[in-house]
PDB file of N, CA and C in Angstrom:
ATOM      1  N   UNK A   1      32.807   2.009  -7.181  1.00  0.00           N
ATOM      2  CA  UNK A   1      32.719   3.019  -8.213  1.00  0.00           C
ATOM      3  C   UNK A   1      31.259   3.426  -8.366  1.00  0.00           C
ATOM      4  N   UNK A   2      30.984   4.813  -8.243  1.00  0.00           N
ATOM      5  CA  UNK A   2      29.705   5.394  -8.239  1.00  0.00           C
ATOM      6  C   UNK A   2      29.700   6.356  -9.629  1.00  0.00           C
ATOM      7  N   UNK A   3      28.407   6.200 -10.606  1.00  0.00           N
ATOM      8  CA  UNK A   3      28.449   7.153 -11.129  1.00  0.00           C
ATOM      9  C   UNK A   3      27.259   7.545 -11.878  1.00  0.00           C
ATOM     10  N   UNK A   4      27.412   9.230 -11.153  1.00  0.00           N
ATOM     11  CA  UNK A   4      25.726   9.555 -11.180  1.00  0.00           C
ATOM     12  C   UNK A   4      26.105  10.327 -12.996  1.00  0.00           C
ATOM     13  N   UNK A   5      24.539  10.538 -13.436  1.00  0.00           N
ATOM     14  CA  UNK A   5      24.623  11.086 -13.917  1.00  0.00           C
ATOM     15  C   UNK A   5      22.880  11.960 -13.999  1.00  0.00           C
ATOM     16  N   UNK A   6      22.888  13.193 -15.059  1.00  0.00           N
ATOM     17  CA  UNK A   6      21.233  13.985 -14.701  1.00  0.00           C
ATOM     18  C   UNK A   6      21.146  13.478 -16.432  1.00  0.00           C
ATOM     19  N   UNK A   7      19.563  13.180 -16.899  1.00  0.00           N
ATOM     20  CA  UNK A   7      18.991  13.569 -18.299  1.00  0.00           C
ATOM     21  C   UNK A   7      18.232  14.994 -18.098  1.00  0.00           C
ATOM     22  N   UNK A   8      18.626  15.449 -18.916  1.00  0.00           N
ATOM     23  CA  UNK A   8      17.829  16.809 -18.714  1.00  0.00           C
ATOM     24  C   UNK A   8      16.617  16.480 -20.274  1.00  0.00           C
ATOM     25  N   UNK A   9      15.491  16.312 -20.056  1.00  0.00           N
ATOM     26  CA  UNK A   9      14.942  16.108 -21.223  1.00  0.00           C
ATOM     27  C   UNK A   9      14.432  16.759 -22.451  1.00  0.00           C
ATOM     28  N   UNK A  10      14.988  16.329 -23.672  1.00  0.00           N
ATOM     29  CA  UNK A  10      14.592  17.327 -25.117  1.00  0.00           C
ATOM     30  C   UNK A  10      13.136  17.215 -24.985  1.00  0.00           C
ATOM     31  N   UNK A  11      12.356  18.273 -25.558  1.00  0.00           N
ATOM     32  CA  UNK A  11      10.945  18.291 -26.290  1.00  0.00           C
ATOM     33  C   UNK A  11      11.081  17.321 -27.104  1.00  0.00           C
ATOM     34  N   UNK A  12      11.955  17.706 -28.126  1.00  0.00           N
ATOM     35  CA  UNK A  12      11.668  17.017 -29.559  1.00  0.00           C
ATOM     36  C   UNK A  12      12.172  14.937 -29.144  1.00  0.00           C
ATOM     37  N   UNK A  13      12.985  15.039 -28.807  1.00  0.00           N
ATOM     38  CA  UNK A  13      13.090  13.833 -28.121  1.00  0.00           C
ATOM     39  C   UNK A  13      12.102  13.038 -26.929  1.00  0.00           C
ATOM     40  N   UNK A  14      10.997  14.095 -26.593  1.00  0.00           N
ATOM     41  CA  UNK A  14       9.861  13.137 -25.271  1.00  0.00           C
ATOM     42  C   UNK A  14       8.441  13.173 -27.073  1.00  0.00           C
ATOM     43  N   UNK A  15       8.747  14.306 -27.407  1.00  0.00           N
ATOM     44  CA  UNK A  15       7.534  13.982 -28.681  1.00  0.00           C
ATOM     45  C   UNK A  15       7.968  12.707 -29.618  1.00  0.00           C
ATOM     46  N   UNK A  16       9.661  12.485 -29.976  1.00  0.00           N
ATOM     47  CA  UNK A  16       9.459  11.381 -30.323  1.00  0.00           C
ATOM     48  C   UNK A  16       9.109   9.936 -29.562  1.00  0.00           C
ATOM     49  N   UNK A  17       9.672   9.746 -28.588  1.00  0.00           N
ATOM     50  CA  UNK A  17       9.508   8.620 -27.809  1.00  0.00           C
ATOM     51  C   UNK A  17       7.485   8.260 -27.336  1.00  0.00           C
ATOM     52  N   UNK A  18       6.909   9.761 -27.347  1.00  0.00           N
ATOM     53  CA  UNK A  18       5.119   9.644 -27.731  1.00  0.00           C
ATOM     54  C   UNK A  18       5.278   8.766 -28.655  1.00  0.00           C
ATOM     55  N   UNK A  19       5.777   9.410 -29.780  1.00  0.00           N
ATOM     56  CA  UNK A  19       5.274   8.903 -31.394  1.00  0.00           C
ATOM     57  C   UNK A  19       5.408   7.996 -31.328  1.00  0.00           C
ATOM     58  N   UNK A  20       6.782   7.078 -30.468  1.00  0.00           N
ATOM     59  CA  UNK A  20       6.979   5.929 -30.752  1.00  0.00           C
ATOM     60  C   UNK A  20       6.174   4.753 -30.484  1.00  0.00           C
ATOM     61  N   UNK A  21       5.627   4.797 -28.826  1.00  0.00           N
ATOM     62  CA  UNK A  21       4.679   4.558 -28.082  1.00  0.00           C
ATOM     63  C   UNK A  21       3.575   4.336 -28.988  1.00  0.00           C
ATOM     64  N   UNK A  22       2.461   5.220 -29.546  1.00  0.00           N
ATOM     65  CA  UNK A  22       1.260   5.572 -30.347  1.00  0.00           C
ATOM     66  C   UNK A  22       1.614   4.382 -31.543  1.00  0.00           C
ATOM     67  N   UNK A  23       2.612   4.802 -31.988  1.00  0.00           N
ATOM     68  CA  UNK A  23       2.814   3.409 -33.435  1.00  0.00           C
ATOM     69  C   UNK A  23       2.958   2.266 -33.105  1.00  0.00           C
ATOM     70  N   UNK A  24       3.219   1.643 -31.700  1.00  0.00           N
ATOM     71  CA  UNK A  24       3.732   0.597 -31.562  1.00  0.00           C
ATOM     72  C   UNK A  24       5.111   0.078 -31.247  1.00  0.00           C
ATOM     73  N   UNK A  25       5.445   1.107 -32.040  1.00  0.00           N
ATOM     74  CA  UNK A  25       7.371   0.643 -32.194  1.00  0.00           C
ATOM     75  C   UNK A  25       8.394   0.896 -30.701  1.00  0.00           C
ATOM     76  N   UNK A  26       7.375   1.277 -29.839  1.00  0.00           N
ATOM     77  CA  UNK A  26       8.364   1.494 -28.505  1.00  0.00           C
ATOM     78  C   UNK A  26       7.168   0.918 -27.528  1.00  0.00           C
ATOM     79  N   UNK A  27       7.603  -0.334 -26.934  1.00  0.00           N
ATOM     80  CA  UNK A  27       6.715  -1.176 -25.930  1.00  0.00           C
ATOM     81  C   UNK A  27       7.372  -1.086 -24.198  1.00  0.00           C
ATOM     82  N   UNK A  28       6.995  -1.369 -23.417  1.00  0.00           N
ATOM     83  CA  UNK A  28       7.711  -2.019 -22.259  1.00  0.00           C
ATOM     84  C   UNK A  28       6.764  -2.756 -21.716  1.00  0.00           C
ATOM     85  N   UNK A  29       7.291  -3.800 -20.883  1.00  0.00           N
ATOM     86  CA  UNK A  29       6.873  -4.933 -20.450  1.00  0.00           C
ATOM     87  C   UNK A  29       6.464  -4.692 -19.000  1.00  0.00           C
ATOM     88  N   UNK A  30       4.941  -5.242 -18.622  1.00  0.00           N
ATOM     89  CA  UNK A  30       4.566  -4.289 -17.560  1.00  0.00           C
ATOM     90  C   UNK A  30       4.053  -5.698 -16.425  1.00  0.00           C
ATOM     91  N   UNK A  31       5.370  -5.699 -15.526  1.00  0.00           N
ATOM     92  CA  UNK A  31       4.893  -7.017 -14.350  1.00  0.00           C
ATOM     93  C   UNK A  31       3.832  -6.986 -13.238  1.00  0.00           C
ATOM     94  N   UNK A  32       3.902  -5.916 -12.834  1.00  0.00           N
ATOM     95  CA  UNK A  32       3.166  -5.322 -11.982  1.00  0.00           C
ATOM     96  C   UNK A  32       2.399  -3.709 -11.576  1.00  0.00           C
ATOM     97  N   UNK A  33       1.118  -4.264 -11.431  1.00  0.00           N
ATOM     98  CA  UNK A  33       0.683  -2.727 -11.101  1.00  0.00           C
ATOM     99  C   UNK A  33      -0.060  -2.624  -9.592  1.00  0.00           C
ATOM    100  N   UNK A  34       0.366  -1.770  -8.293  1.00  0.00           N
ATOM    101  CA  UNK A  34       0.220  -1.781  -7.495  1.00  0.00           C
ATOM    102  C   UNK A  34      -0.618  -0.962  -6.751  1.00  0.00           C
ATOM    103  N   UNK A  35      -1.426  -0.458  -5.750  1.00  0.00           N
ATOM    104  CA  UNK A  35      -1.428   0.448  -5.227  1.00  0.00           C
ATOM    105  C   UNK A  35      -0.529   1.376  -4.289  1.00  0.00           C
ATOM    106  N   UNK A  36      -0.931   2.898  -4.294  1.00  0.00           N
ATOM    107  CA  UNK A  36       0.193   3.493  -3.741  1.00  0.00           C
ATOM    108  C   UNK A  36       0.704   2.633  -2.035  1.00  0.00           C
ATOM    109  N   UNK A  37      -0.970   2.336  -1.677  1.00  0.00           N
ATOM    110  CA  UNK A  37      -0.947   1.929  -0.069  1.00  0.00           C
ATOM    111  C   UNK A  37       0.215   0.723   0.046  1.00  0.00           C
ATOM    112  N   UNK A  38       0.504  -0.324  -1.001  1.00  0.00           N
ATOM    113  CA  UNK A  38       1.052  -1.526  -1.294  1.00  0.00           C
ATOM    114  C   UNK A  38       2.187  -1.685  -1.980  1.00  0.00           C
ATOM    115  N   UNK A  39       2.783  -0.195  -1.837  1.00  0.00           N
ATOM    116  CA  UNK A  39       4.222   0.196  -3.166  1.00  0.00           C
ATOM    117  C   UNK A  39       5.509  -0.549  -2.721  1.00  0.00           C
ATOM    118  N   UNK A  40       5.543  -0.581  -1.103  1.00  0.00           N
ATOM    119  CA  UNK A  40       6.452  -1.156  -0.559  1.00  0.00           C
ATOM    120  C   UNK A  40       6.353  -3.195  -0.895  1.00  0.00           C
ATOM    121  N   UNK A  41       5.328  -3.625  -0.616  1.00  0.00           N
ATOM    122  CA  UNK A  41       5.218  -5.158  -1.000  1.00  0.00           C
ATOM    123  C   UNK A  41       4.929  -5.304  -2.019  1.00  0.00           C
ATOM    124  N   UNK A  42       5.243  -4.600  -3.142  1.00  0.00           N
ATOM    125  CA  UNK A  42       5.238  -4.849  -4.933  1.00  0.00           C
ATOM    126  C   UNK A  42       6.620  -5.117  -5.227  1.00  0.00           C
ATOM    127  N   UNK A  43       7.538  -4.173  -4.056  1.00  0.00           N
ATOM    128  CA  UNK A  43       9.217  -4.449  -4.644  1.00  0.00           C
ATOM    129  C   UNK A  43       9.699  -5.183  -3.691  1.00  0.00           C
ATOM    130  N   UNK A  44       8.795  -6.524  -2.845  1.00  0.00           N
ATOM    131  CA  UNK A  44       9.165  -7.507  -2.420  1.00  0.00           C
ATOM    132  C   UNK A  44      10.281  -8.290  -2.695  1.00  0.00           C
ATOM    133  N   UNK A  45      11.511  -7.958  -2.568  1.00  0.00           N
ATOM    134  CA  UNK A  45      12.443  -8.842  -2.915  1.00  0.00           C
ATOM    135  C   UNK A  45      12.578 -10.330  -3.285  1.00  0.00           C
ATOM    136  N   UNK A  46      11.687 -11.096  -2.576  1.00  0.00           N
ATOM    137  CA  UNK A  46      11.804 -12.631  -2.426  1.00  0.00           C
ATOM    138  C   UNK A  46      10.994 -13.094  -3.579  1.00  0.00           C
ATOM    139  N   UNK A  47      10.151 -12.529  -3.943  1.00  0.00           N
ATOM    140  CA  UNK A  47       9.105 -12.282  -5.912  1.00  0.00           C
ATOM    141  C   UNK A  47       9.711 -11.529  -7.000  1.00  0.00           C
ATOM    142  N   UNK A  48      10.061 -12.739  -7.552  1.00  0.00           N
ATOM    143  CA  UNK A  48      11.057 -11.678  -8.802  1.00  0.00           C
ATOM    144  C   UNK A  48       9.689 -11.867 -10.157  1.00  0.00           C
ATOM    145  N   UNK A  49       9.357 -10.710 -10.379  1.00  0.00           N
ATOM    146  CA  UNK A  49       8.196 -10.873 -11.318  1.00  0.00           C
ATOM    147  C   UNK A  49       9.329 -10.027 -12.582  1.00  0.00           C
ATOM    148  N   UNK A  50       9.035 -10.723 -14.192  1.00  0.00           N
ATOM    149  CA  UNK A  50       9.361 -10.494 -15.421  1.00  0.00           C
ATOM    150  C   UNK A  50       8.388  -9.097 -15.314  1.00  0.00           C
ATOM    151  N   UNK A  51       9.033  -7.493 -16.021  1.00  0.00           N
ATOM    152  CA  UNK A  51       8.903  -6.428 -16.404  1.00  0.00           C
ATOM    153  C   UNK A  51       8.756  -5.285 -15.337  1.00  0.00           C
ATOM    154  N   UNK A  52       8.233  -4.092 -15.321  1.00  0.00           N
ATOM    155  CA  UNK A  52       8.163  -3.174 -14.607  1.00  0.00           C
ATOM    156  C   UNK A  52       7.293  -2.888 -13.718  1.00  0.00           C
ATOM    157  N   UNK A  53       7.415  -2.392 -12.785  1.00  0.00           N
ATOM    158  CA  UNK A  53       6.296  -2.678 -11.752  1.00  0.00           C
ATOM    159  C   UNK A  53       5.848  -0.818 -11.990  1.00  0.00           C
ATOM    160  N   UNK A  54       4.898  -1.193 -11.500  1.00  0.00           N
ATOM    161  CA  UNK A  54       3.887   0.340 -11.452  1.00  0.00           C
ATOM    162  C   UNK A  54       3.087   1.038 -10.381  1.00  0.00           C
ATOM    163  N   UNK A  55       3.288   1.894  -9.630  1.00  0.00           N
ATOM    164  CA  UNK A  55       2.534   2.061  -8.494  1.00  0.00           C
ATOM    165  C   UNK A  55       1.460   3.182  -8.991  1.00  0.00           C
ATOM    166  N   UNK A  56       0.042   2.884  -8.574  1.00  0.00           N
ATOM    167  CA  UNK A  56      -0.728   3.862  -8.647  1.00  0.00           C
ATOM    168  C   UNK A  56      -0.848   4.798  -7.844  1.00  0.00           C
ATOM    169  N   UNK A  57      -1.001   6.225  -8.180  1.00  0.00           N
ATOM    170  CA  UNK A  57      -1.265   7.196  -6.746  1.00  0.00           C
ATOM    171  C   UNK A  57      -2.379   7.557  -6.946  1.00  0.00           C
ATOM    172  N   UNK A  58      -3.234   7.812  -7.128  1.00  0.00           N
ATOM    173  CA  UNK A  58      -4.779   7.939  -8.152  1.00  0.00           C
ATOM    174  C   UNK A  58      -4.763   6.916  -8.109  1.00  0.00           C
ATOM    175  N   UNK A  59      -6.647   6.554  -7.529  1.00  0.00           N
ATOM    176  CA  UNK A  59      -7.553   5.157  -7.515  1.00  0.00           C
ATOM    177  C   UNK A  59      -7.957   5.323  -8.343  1.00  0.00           C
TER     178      UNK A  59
END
């Protein structure tokens, strides 16, 4: 069972999720930050790192 779906995104809904961010009240947990050259061995399967990984494209 496959099932796609699209967000098409509100203004008023990306200005709140800012606001939320700025106050504090909306966090995420950040495991890794990578370079673009190294994007592929950040989502190393066999390293399960706690939160989101991040690739930089800009040094």
């Amino acid at each position: 069972l496959t099932i796609d779906f699209v967000v098409v995104p509100d203004r008023a809904q990306l200005s709140e999720l800012v606001q939320r961010v700025r106050d504090g009240r909306l966090r995420t947990n950040i495991g890794n930050v990578a370079a673009f050259d190294d994007a592929v061995a950040a989502f190393n399967p066999t390293e399960r790192i706690k939160g989101k990984t991040i690739i930089r494209v800009h040094p």
